[in-house]
N, C-alpha and C. Protein backbone atom coordinates (compact mmCIF):
# COMPACT_ATOMS: atom_id res chain seq x y z
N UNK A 1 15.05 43.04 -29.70
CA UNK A 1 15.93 43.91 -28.95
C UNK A 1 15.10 44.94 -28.22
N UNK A 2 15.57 45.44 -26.85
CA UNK A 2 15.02 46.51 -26.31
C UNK A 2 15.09 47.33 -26.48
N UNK A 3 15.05 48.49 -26.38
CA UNK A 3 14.89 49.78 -26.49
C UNK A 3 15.75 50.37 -25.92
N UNK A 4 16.01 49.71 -24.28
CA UNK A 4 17.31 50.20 -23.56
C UNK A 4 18.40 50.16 -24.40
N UNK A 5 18.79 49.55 -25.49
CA UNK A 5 20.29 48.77 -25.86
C UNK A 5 21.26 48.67 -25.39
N UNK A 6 21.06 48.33 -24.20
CA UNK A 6 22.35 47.80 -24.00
C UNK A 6 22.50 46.47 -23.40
N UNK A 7 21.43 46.07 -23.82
CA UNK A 7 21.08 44.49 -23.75
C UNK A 7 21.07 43.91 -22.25
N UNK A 8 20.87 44.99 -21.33
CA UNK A 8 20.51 44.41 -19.74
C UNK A 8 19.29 43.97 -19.39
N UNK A 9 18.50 44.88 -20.02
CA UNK A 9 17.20 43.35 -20.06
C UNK A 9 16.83 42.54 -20.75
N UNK A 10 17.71 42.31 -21.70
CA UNK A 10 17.66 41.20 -22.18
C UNK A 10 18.34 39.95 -21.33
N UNK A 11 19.63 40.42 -21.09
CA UNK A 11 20.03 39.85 -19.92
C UNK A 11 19.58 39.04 -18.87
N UNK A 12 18.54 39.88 -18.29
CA UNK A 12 18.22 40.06 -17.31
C UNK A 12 16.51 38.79 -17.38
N UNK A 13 15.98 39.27 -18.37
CA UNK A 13 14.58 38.55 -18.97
C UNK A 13 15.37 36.86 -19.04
N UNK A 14 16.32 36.31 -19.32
CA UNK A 14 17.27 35.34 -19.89
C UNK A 14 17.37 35.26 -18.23
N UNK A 15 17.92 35.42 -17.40
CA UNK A 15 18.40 34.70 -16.40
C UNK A 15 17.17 34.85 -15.75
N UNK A 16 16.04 35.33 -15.45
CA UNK A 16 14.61 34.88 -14.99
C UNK A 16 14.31 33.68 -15.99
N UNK A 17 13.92 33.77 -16.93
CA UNK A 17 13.56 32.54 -17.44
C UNK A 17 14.34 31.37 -17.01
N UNK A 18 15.82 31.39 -16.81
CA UNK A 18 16.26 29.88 -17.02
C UNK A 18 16.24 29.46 -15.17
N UNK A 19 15.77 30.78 -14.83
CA UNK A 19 15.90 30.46 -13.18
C UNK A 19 14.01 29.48 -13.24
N UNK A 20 13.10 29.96 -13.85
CA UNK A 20 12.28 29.26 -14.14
C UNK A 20 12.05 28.12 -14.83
N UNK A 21 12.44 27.91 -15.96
CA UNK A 21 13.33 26.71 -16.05
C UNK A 21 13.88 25.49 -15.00
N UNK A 22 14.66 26.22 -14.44
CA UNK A 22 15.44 25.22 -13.51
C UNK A 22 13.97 24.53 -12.41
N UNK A 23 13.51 25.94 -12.18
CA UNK A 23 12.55 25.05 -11.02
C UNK A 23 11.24 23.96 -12.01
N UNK A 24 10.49 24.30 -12.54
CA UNK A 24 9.80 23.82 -13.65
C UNK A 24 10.61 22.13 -13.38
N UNK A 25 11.67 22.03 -13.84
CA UNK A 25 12.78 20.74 -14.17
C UNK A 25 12.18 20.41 -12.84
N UNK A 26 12.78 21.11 -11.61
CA UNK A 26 12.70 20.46 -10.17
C UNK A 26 11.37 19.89 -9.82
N UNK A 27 10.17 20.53 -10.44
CA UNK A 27 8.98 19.91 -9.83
C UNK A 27 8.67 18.75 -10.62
N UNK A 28 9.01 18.76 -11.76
CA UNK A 28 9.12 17.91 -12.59
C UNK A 28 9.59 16.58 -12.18
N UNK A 29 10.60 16.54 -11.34
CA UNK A 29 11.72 15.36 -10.96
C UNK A 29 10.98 14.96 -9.92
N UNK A 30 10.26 15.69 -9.16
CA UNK A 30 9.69 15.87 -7.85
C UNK A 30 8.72 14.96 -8.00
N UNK A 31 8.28 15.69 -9.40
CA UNK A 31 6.40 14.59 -9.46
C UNK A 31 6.75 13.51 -9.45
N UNK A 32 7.80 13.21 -10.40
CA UNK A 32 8.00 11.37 -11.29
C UNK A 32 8.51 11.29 -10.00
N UNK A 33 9.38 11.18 -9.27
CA UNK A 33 9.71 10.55 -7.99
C UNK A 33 8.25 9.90 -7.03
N UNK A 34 7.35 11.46 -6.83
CA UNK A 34 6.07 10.75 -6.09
C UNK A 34 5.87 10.34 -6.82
N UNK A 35 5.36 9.63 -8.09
CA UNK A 35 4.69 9.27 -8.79
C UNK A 35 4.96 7.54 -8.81
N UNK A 36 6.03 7.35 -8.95
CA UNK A 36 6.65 6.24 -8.86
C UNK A 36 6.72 5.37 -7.05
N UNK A 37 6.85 6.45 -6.41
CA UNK A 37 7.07 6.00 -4.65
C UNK A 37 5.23 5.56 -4.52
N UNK A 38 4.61 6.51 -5.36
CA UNK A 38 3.20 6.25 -5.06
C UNK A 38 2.70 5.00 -5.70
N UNK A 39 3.22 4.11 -6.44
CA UNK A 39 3.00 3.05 -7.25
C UNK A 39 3.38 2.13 -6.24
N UNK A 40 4.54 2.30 -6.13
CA UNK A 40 5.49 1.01 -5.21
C UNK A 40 4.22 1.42 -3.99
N UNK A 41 3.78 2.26 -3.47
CA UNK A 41 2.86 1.85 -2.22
C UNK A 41 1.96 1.19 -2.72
N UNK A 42 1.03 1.42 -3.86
CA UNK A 42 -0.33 1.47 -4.44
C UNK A 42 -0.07 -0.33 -4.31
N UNK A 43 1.03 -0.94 -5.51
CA UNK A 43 1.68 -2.32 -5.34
C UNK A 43 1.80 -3.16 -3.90
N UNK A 44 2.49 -2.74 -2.82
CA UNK A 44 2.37 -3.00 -1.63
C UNK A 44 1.38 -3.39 -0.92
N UNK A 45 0.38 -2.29 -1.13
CA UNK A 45 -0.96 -2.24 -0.41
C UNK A 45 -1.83 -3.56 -1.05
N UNK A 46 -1.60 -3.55 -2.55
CA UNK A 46 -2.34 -4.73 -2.96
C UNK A 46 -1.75 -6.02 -2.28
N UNK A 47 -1.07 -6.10 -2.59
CA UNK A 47 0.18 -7.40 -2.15
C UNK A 47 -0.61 -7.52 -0.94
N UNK A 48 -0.57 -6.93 0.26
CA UNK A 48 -0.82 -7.11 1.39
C UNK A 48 -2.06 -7.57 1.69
N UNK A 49 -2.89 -6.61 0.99
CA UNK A 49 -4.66 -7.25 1.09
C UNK A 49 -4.87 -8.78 0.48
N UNK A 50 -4.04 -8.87 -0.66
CA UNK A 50 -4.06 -9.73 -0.67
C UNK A 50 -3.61 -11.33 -0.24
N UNK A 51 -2.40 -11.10 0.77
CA UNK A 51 -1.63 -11.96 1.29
C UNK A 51 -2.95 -12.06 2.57
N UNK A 52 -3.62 -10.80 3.08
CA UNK A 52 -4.29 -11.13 4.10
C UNK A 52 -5.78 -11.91 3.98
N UNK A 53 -6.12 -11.45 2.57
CA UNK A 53 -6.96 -12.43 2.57
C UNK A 53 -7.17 -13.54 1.89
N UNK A 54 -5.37 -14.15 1.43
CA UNK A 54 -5.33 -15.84 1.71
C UNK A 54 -5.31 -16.15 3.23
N UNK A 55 -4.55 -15.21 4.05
CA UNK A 55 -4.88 -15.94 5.80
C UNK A 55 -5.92 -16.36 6.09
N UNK A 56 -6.98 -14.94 6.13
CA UNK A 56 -8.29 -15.55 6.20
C UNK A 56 -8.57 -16.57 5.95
N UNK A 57 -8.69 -16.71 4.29
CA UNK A 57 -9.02 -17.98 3.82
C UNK A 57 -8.74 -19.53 4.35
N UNK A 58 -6.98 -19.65 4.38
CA UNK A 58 -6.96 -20.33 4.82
C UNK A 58 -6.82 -21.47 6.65
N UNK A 59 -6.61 -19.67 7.57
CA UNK A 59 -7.10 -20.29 8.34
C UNK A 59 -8.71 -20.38 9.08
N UNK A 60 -9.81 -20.27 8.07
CA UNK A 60 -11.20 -20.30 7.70
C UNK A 60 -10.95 -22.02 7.49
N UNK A 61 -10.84 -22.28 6.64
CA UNK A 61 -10.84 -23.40 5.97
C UNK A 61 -9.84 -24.63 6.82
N UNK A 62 -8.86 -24.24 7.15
CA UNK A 62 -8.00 -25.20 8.95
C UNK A 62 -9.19 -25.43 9.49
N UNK A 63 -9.93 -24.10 10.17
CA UNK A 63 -10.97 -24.40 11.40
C UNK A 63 -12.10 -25.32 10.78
N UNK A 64 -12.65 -25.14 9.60
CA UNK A 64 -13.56 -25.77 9.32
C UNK A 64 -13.05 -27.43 8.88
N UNK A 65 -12.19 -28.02 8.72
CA UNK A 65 -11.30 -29.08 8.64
C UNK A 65 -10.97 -29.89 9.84
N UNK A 66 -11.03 -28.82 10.97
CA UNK A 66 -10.87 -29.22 12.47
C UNK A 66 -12.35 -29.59 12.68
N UNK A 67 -13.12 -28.91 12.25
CA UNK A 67 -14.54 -29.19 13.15
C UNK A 67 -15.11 -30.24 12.25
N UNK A 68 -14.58 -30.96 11.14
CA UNK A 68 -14.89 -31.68 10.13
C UNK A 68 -14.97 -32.74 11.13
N UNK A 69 -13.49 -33.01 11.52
CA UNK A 69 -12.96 -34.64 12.11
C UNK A 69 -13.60 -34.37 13.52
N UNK A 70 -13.42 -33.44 14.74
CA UNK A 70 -14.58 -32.99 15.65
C UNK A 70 -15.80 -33.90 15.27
N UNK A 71 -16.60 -33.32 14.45
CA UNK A 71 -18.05 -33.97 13.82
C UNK A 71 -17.67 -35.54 13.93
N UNK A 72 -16.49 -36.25 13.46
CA UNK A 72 -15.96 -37.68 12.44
C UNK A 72 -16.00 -38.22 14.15
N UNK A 73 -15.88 -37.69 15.09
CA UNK A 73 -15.29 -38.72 16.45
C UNK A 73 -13.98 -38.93 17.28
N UNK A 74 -13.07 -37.43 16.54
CA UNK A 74 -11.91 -37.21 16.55
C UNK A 74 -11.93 -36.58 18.50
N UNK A 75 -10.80 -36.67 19.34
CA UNK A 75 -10.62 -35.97 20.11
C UNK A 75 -10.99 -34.91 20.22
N UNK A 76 -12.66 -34.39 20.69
CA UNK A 76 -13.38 -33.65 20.71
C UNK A 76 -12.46 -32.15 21.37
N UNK A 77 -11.85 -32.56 22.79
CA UNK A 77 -11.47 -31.61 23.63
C UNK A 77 -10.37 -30.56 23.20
N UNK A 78 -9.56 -32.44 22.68
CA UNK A 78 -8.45 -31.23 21.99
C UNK A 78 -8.69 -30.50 20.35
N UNK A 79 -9.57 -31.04 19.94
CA UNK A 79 -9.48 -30.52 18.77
C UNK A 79 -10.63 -29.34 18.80
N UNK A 80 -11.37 -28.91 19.66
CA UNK A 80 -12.28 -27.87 19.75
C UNK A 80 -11.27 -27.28 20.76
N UNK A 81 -10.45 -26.92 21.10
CA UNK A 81 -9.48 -26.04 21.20
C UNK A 81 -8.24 -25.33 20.20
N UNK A 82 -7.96 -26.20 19.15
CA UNK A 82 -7.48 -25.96 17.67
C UNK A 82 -8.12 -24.97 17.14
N UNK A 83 -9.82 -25.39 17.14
CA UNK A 83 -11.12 -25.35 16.21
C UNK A 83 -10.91 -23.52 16.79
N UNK A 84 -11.50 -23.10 18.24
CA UNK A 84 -11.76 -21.90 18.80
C UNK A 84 -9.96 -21.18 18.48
N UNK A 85 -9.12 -21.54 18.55
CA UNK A 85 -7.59 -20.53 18.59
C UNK A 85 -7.91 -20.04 17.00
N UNK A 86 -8.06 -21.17 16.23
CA UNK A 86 -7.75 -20.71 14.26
C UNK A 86 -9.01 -19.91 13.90
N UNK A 87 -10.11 -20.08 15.07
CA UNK A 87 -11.46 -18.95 14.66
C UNK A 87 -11.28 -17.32 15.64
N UNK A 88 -10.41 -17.84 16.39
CA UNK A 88 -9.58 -16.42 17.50
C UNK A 88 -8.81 -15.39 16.40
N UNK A 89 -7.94 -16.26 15.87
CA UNK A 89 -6.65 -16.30 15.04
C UNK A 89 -7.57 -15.35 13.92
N UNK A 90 -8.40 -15.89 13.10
CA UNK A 90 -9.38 -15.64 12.08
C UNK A 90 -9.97 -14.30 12.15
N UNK A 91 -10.69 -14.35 13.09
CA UNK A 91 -11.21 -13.07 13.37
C UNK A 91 -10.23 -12.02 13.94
N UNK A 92 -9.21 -11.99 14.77
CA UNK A 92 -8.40 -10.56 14.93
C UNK A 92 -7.91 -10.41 13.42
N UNK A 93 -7.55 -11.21 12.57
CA UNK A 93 -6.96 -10.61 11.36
C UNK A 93 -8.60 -10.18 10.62
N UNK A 94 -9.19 -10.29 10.25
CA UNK A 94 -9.95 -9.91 9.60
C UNK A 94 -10.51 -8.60 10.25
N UNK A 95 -10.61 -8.15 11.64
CA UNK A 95 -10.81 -7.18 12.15
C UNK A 95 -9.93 -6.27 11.80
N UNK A 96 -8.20 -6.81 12.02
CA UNK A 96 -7.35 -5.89 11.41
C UNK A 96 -7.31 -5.33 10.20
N UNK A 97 -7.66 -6.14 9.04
CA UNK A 97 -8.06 -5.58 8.01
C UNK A 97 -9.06 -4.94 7.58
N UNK A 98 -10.07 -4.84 8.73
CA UNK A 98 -11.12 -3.93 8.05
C UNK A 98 -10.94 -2.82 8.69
N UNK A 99 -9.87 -2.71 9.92
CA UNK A 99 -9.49 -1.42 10.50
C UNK A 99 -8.12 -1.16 9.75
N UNK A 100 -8.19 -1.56 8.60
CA UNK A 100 -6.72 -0.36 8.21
C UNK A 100 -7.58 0.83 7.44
N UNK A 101 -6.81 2.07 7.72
CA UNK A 101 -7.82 3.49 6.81
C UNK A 101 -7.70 2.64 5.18
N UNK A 102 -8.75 3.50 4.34
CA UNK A 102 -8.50 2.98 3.21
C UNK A 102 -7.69 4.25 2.52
């Protein structure tokens, strides 16, 4: 008890605290929200690197399949036009991915 008695700052000490309280709660809700939005990106971002570098992969592995049968006696003209688009194709994505910020 205070000294004042008449219990106004007590009062008064009681509705600062729960006003602190309340916010405390709010940043609280605040964090776990980023916290969680920051996962679902963190998840995303993997997903993606990794979806991009099966493209790579596999259109790496098309071109080199094209230049296989190329080599075999296959329709040189048209198929070294396949061969150069999927190594076109190849390289802007892999450029794109090494230009995203990290």
């Amino acid at each position: 008890m205070w000294p004042f008695g008449d219990g106004y700052m007590d009062r008064l000490i009681i509705r600062k605290l729960d006003t602190i309280i309340q916010m405390l709660d709010t940043i609280r809700r605040k964090e776990v929200f980023i916290m969680a939005t920051m996962q679902d990106l963190v998840t995303q971002v993997q997903a993606t690197a990794a979806g991009e570098a099966s493209a790579i992969v596999l259109i790496q592995g098309l071109a080199a399949k094209i230049q296989e049968l190329i080599n075999a006696g296959a329709d040189p003209v048209a198929l070294q036009a396949a061969v150069d688009e999927l190594k076109a194709s190849s390289d802007a994505l892999a450029a794109a991915v090494v230009a995203v910020p990290a």
